[in-house]
PDB file of N, CA and C in Angstrom:
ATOM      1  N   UNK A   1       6.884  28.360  11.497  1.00  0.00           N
ATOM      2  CA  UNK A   1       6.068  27.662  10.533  1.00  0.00           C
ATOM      3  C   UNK A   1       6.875  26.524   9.916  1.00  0.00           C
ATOM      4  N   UNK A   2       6.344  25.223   9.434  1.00  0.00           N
ATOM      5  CA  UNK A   2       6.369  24.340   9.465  1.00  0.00           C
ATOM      6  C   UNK A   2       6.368  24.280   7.447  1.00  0.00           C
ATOM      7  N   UNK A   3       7.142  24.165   6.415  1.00  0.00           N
ATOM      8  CA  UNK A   3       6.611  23.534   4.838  1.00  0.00           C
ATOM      9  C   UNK A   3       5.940  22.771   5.026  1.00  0.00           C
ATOM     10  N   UNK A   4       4.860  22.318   4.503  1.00  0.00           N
ATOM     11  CA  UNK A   4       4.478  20.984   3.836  1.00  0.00           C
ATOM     12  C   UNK A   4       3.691  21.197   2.636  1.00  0.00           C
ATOM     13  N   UNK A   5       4.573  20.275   1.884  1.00  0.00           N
ATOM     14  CA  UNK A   5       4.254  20.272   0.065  1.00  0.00           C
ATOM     15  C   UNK A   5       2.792  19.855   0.446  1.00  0.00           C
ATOM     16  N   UNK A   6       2.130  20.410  -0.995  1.00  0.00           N
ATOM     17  CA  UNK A   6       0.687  20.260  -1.213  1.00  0.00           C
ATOM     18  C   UNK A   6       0.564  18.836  -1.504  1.00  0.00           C
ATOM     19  N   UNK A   7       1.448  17.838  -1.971  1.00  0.00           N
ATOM     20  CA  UNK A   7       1.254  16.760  -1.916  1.00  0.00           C
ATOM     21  C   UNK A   7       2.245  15.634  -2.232  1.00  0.00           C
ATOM     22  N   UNK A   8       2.294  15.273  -1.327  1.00  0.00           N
ATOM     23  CA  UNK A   8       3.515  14.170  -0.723  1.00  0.00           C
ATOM     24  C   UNK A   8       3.277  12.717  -0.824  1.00  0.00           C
ATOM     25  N   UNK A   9       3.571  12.097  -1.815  1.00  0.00           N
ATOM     26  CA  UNK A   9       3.302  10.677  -2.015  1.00  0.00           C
ATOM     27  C   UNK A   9       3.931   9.752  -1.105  1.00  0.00           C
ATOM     28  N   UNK A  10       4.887  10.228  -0.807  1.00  0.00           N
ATOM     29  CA  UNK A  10       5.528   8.945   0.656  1.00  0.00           C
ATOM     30  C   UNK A  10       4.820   9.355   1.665  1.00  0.00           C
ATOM     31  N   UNK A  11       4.524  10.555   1.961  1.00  0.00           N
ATOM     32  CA  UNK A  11       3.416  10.862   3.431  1.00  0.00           C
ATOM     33  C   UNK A  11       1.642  10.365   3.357  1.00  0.00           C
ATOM     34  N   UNK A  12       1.497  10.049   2.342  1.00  0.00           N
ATOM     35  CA  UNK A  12       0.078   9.553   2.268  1.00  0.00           C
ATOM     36  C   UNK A  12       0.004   8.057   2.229  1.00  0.00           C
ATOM     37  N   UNK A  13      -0.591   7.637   3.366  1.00  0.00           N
ATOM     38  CA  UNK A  13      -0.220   5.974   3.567  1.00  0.00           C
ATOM     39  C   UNK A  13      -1.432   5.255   2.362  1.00  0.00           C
ATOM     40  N   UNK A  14      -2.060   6.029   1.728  1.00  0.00           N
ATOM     41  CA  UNK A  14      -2.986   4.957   0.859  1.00  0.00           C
ATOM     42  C   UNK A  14      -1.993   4.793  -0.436  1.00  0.00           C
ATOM     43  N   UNK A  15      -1.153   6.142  -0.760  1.00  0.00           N
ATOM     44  CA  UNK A  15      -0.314   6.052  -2.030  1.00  0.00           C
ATOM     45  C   UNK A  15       1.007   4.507  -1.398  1.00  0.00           C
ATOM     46  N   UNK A  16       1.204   4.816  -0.602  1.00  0.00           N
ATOM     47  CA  UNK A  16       2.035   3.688   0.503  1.00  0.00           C
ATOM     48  C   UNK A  16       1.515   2.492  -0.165  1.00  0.00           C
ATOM     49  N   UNK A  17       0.150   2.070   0.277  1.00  0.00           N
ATOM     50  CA  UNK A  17      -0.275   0.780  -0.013  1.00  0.00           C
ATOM     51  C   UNK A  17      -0.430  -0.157  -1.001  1.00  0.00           C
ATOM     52  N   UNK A  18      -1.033   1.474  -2.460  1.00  0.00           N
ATOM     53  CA  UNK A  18      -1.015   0.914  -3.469  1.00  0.00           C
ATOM     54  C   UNK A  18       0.388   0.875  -4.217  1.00  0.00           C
ATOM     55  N   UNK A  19       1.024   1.016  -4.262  1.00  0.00           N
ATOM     56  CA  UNK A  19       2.823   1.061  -4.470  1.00  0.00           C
ATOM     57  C   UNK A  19       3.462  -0.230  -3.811  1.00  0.00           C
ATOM     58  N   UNK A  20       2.885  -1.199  -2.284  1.00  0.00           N
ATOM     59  CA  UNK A  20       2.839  -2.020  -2.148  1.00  0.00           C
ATOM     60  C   UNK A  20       2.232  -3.111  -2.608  1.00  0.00           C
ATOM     61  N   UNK A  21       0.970  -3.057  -3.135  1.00  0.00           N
ATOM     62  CA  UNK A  21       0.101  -4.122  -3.498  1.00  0.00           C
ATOM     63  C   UNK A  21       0.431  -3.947  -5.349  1.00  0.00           C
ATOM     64  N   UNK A  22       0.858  -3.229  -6.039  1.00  0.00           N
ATOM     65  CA  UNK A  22       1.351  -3.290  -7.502  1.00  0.00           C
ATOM     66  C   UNK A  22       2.791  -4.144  -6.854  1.00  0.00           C
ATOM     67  N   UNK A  23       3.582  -3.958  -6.135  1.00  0.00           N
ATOM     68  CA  UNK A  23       4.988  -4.797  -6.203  1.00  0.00           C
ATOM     69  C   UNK A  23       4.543  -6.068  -5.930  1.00  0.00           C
ATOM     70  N   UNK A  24       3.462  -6.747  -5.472  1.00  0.00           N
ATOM     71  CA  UNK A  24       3.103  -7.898  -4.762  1.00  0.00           C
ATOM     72  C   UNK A  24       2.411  -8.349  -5.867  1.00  0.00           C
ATOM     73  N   UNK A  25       1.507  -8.093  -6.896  1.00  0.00           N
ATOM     74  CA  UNK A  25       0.598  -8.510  -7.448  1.00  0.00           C
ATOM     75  C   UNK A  25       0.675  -8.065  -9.240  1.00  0.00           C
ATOM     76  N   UNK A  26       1.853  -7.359  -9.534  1.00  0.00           N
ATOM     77  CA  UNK A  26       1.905  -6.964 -10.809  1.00  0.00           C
ATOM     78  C   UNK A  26       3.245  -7.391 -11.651  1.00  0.00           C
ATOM     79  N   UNK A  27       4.077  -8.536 -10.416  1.00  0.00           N
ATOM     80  CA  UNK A  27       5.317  -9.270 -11.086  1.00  0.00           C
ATOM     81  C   UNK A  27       4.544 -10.322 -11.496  1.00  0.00           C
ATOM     82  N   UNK A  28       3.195 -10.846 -11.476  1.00  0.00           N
ATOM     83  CA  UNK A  28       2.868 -12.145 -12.022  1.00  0.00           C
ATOM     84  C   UNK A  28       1.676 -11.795 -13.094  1.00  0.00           C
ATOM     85  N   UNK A  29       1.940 -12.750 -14.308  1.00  0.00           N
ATOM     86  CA  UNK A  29       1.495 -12.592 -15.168  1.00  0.00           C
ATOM     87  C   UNK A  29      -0.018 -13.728 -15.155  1.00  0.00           C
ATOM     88  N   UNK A  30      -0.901 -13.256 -15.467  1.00  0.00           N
ATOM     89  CA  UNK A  30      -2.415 -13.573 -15.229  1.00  0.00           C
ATOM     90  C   UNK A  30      -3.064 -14.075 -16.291  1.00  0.00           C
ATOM     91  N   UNK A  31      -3.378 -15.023 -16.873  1.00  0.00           N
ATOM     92  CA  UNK A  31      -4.251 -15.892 -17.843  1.00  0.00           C
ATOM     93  C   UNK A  31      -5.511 -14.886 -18.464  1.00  0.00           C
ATOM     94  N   UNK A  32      -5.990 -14.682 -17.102  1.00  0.00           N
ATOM     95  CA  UNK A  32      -7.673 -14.252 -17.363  1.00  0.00           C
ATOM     96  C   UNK A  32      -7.769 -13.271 -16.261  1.00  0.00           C
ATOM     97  N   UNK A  33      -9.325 -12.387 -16.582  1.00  0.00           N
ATOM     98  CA  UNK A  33      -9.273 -11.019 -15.803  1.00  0.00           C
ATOM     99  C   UNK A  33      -9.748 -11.930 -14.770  1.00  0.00           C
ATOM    100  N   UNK A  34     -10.465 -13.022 -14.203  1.00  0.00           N
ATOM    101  CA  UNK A  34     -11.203 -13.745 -13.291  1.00  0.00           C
ATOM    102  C   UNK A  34     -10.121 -14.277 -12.122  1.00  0.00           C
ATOM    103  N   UNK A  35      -8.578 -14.361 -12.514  1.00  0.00           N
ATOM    104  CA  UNK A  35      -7.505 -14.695 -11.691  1.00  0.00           C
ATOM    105  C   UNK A  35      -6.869 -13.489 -11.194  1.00  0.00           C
ATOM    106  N   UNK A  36      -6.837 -12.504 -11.865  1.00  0.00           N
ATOM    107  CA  UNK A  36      -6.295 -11.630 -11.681  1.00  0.00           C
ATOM    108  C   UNK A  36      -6.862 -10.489 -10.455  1.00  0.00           C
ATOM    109  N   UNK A  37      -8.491 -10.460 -10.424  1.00  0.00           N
ATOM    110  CA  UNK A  37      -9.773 -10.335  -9.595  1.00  0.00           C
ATOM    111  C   UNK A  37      -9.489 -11.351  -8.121  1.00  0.00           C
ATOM    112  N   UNK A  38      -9.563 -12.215  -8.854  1.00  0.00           N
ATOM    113  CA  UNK A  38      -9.593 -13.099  -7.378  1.00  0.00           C
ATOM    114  C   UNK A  38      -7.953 -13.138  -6.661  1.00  0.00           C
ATOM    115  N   UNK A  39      -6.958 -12.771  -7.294  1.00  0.00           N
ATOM    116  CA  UNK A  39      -5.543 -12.609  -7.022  1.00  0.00           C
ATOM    117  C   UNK A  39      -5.654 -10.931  -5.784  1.00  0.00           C
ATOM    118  N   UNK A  40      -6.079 -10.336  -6.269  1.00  0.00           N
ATOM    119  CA  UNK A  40      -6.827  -9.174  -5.779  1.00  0.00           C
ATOM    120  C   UNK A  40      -7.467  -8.818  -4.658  1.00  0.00           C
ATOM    121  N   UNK A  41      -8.773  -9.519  -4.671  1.00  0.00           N
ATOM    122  CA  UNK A  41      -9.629 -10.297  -3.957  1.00  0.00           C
ATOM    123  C   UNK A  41      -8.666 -10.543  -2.321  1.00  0.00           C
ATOM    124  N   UNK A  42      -7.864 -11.379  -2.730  1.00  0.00           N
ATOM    125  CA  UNK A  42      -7.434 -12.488  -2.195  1.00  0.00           C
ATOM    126  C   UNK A  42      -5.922 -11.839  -1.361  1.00  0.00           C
ATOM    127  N   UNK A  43      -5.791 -10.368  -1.808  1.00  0.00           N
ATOM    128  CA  UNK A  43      -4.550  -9.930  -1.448  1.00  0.00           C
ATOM    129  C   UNK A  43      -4.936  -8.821   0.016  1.00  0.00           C
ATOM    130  N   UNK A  44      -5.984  -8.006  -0.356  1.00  0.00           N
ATOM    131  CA  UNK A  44      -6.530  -7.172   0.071  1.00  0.00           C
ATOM    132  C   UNK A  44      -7.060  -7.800   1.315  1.00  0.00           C
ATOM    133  N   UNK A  45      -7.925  -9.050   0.979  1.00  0.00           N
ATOM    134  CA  UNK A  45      -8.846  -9.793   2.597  1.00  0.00           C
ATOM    135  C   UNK A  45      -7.931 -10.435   3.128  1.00  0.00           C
ATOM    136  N   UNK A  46      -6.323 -10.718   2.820  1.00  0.00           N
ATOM    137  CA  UNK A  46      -5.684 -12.240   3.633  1.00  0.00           C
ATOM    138  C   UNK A  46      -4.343 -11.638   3.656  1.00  0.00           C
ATOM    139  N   UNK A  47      -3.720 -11.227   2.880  1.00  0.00           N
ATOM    140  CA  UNK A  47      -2.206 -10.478   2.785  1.00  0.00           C
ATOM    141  C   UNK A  47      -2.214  -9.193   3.639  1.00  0.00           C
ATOM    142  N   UNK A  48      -2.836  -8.856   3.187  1.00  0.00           N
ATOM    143  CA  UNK A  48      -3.192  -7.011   4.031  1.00  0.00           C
ATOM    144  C   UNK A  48      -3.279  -7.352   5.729  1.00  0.00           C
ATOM    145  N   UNK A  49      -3.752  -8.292   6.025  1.00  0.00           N
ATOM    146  CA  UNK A  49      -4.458  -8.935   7.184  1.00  0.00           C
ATOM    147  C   UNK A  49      -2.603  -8.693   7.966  1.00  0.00           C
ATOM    148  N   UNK A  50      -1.467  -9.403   7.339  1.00  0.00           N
ATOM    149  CA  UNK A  50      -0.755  -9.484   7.782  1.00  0.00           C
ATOM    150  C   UNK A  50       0.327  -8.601   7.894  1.00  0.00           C
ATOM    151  N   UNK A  51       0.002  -8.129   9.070  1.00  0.00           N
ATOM    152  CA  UNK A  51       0.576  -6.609   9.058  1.00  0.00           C
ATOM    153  C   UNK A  51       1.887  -6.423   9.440  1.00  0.00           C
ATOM    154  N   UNK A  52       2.658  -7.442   9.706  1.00  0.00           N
ATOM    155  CA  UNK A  52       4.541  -7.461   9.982  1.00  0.00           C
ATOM    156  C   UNK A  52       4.475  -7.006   8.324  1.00  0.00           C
ATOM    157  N   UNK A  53       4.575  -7.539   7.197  1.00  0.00           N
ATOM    158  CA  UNK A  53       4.258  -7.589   6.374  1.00  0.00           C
ATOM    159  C   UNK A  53       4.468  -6.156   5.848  1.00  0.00           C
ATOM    160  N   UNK A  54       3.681  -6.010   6.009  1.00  0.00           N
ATOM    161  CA  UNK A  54       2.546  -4.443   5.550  1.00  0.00           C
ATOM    162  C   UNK A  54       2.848  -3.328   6.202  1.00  0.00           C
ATOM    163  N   UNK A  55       3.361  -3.338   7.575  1.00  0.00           N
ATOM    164  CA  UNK A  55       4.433  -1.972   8.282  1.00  0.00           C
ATOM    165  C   UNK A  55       5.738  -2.159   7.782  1.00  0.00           C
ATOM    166  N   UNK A  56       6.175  -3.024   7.413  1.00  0.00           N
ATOM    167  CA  UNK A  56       7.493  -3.009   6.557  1.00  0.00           C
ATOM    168  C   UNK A  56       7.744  -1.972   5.184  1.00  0.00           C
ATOM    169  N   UNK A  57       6.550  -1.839   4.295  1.00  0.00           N
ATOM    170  CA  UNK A  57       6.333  -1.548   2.998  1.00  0.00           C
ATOM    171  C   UNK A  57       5.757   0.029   3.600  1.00  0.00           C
ATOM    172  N   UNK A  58       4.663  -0.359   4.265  1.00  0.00           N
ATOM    173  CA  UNK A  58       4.384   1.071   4.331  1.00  0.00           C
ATOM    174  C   UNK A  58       5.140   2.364   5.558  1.00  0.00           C
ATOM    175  N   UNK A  59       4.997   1.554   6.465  1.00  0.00           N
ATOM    176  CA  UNK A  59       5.957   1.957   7.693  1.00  0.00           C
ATOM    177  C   UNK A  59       4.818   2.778   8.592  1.00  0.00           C
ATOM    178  N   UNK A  60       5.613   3.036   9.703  1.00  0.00           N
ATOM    179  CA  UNK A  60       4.271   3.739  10.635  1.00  0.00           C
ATOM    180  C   UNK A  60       5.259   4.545  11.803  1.00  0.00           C
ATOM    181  N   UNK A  61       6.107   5.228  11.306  1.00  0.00           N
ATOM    182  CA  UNK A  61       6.794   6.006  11.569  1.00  0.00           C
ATOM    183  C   UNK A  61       6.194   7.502  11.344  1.00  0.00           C
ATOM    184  N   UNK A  62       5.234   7.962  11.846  1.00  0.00           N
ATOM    185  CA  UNK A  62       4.447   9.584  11.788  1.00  0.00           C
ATOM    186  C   UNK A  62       4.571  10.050  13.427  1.00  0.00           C
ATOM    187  N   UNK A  63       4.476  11.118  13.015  1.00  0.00           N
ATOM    188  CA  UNK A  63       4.525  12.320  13.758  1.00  0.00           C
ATOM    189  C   UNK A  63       2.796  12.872  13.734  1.00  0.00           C
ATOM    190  N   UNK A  64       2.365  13.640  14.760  1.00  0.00           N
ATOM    191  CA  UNK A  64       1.123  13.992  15.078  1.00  0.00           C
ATOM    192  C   UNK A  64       2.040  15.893  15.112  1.00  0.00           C
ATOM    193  N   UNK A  65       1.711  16.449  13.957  1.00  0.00           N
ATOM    194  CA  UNK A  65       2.224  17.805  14.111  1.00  0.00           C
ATOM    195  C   UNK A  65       0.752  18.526  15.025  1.00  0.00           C
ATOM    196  N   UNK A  66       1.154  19.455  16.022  1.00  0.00           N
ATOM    197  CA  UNK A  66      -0.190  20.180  16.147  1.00  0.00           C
ATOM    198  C   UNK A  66       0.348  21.831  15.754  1.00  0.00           C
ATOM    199  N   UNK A  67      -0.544  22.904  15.486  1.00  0.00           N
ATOM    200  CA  UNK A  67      -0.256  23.993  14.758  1.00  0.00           C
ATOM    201  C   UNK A  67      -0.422  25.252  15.993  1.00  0.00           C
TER     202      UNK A  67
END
């Protein structure tokens, strides 16, 4: 048998992403909620897109355990 904690924040690639997109989007300071939205917006449809990028931060180094 195999541990695995009930819940693992480096093994869950969505906790991955958002831990990436706060380091990308929460060092800059924002005027208005309408920049900050479209900063957002704008990270998710065009940044995300670029995935050298984005396997760096999150990584894609998994294993397929079968039981």
């Amino acid at each position: 048998m195999i541990y695995l904690p009930v819940y693992s924040l480096n093994l869950n690639l969505i906790e991955r992403l958002w831990k990436y997109s706060k380091k990308k989007l929460l060092w800059i300071y924002y005027e208005d909620k309408l920049k900050f939205k479209s900063a957002i917006i704008n990270f998710f449809e065009n940044e995300v897109k670029d995935k050298l990028a984005l396997k760096k931060s999150v990584g894609t180094a998994f294993q397929i355990m079968s039981g």
